[in-house]
C-alpha atoms as a PDB file:
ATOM      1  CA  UNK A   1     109.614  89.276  99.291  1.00  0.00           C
ATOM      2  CA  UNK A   2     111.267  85.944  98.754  1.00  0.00           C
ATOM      3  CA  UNK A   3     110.961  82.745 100.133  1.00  0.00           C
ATOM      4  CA  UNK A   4     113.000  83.485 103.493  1.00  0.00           C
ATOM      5  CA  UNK A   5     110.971  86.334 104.039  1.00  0.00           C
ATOM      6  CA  UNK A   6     107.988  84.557 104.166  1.00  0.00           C
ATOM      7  CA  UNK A   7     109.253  81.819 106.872  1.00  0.00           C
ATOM      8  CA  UNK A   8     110.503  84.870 109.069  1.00  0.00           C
ATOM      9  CA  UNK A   9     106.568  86.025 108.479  1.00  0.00           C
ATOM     10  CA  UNK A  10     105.174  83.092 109.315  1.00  0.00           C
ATOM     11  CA  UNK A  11     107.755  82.573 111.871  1.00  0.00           C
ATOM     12  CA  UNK A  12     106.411  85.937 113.760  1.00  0.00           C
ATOM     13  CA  UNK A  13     102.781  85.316 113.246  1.00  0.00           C
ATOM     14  CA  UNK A  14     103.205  81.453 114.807  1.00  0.00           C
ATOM     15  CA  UNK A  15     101.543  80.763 118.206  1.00  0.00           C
ATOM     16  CA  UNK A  16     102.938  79.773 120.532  1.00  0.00           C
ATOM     17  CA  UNK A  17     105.036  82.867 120.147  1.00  0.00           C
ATOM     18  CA  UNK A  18     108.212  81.394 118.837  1.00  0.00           C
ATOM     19  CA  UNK A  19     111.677  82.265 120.779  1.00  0.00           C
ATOM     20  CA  UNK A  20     114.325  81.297 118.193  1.00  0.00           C
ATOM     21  CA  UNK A  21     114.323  84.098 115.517  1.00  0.00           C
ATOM     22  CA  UNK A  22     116.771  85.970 114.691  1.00  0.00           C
ATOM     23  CA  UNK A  23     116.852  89.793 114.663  1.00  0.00           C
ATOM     24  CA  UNK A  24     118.865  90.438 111.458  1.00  0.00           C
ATOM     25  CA  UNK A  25     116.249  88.337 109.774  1.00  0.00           C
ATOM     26  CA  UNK A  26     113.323  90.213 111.352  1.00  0.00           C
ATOM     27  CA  UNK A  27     114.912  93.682 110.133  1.00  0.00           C
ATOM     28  CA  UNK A  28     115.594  92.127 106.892  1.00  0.00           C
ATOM     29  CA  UNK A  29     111.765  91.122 106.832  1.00  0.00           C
ATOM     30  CA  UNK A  30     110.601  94.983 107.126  1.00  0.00           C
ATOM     31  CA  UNK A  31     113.327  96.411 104.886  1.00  0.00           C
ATOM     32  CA  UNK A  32     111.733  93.521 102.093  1.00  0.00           C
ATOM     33  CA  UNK A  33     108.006  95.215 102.590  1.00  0.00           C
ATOM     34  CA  UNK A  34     109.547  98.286 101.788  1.00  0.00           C
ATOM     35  CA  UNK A  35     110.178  99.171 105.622  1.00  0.00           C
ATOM     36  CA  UNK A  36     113.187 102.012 106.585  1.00  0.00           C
ATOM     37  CA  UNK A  37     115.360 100.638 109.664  1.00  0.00           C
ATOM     38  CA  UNK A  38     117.005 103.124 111.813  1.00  0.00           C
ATOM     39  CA  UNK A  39     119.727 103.350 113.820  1.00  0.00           C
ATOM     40  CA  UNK A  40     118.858 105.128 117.540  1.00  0.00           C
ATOM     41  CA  UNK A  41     120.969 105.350 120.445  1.00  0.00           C
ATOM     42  CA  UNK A  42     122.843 102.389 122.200  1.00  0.00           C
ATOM     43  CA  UNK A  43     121.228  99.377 120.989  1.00  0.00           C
ATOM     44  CA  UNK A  44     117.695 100.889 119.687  1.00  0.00           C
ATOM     45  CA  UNK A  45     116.103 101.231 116.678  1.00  0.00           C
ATOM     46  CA  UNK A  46     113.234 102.245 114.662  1.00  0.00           C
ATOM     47  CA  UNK A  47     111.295 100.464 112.092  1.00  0.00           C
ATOM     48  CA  UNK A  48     109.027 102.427 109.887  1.00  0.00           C
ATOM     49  CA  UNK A  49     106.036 100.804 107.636  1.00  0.00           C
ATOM     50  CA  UNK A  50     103.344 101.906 105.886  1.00  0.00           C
ATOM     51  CA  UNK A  51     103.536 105.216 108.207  1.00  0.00           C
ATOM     52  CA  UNK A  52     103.958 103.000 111.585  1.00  0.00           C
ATOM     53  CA  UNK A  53     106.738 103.785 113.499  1.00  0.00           C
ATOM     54  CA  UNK A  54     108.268 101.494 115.944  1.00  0.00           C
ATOM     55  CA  UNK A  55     111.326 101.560 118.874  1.00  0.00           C
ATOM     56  CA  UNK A  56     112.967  98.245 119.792  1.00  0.00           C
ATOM     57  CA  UNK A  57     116.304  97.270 121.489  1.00  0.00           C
ATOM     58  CA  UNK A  58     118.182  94.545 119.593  1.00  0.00           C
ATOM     59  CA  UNK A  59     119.011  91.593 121.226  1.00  0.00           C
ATOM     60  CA  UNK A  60     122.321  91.027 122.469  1.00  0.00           C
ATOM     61  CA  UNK A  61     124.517  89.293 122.833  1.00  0.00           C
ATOM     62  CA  UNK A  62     122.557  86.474 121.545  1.00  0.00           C
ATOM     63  CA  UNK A  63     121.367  87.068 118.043  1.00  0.00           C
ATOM     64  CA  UNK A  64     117.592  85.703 118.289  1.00  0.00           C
ATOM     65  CA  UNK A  65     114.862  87.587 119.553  1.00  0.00           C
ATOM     66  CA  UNK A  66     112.579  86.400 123.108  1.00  0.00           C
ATOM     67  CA  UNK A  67     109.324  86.194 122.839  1.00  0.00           C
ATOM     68  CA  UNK A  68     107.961  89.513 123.948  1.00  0.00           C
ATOM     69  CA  UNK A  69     110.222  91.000 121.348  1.00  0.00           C
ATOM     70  CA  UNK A  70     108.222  89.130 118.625  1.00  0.00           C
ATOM     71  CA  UNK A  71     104.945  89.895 120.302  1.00  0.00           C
ATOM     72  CA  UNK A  72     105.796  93.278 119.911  1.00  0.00           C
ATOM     73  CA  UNK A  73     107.017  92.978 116.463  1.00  0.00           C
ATOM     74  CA  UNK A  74     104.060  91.008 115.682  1.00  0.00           C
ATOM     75  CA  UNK A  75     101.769  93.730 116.517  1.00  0.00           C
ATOM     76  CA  UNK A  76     104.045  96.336 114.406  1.00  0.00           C
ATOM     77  CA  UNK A  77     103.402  94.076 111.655  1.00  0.00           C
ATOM     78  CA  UNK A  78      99.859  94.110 112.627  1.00  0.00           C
ATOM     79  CA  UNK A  79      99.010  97.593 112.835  1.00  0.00           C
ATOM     80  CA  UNK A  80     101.101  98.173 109.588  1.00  0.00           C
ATOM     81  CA  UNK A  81      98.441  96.019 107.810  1.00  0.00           C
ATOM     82  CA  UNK A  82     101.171  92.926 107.183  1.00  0.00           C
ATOM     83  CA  UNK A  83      99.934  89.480 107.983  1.00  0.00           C
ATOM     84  CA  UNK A  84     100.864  86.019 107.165  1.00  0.00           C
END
């Protein structure tokens, strides 16, 4: 995990829940710990880690992610065992 990585982690785990990250980075972020990304139908996928699997809808058309997006990936990360 390099350097950007680490902001996007910290980024996630940040309260107040930030609104301004972007999803390519948070995929990114889970393919880095070793994380599978999947593509599903329309705009859904699923993010594996450590055994966890997750469904989420990618943003568009704007490229960053609202906040219950990143609560949800936050607790993904969470229940993966992945923390700041």
């Amino acid at each position: 995990m390099n350097s950007a990585h680490r902001k996007v982690l910290a980024a996630i785990f940040a309260r107040p829940t930030r609104s301004d990250i972007r999803w390519r980075d948070i995929e990114g972020l889970v393919v880095a710990l070793g994380g599978e990304v999947m593509e599903r139908a329309g705009s859904r996928i699923a993010m594996v880690l450590n055994g966890v699997v997750a469904v989420f809808h990618r943003p568009h058309p704007a490229p960053t992610t609202k906040k219950g997006a990143v609560d949800a990936v936050r607790q993904f990360l969470s229940n993966a065992e992945i923390g700041p």
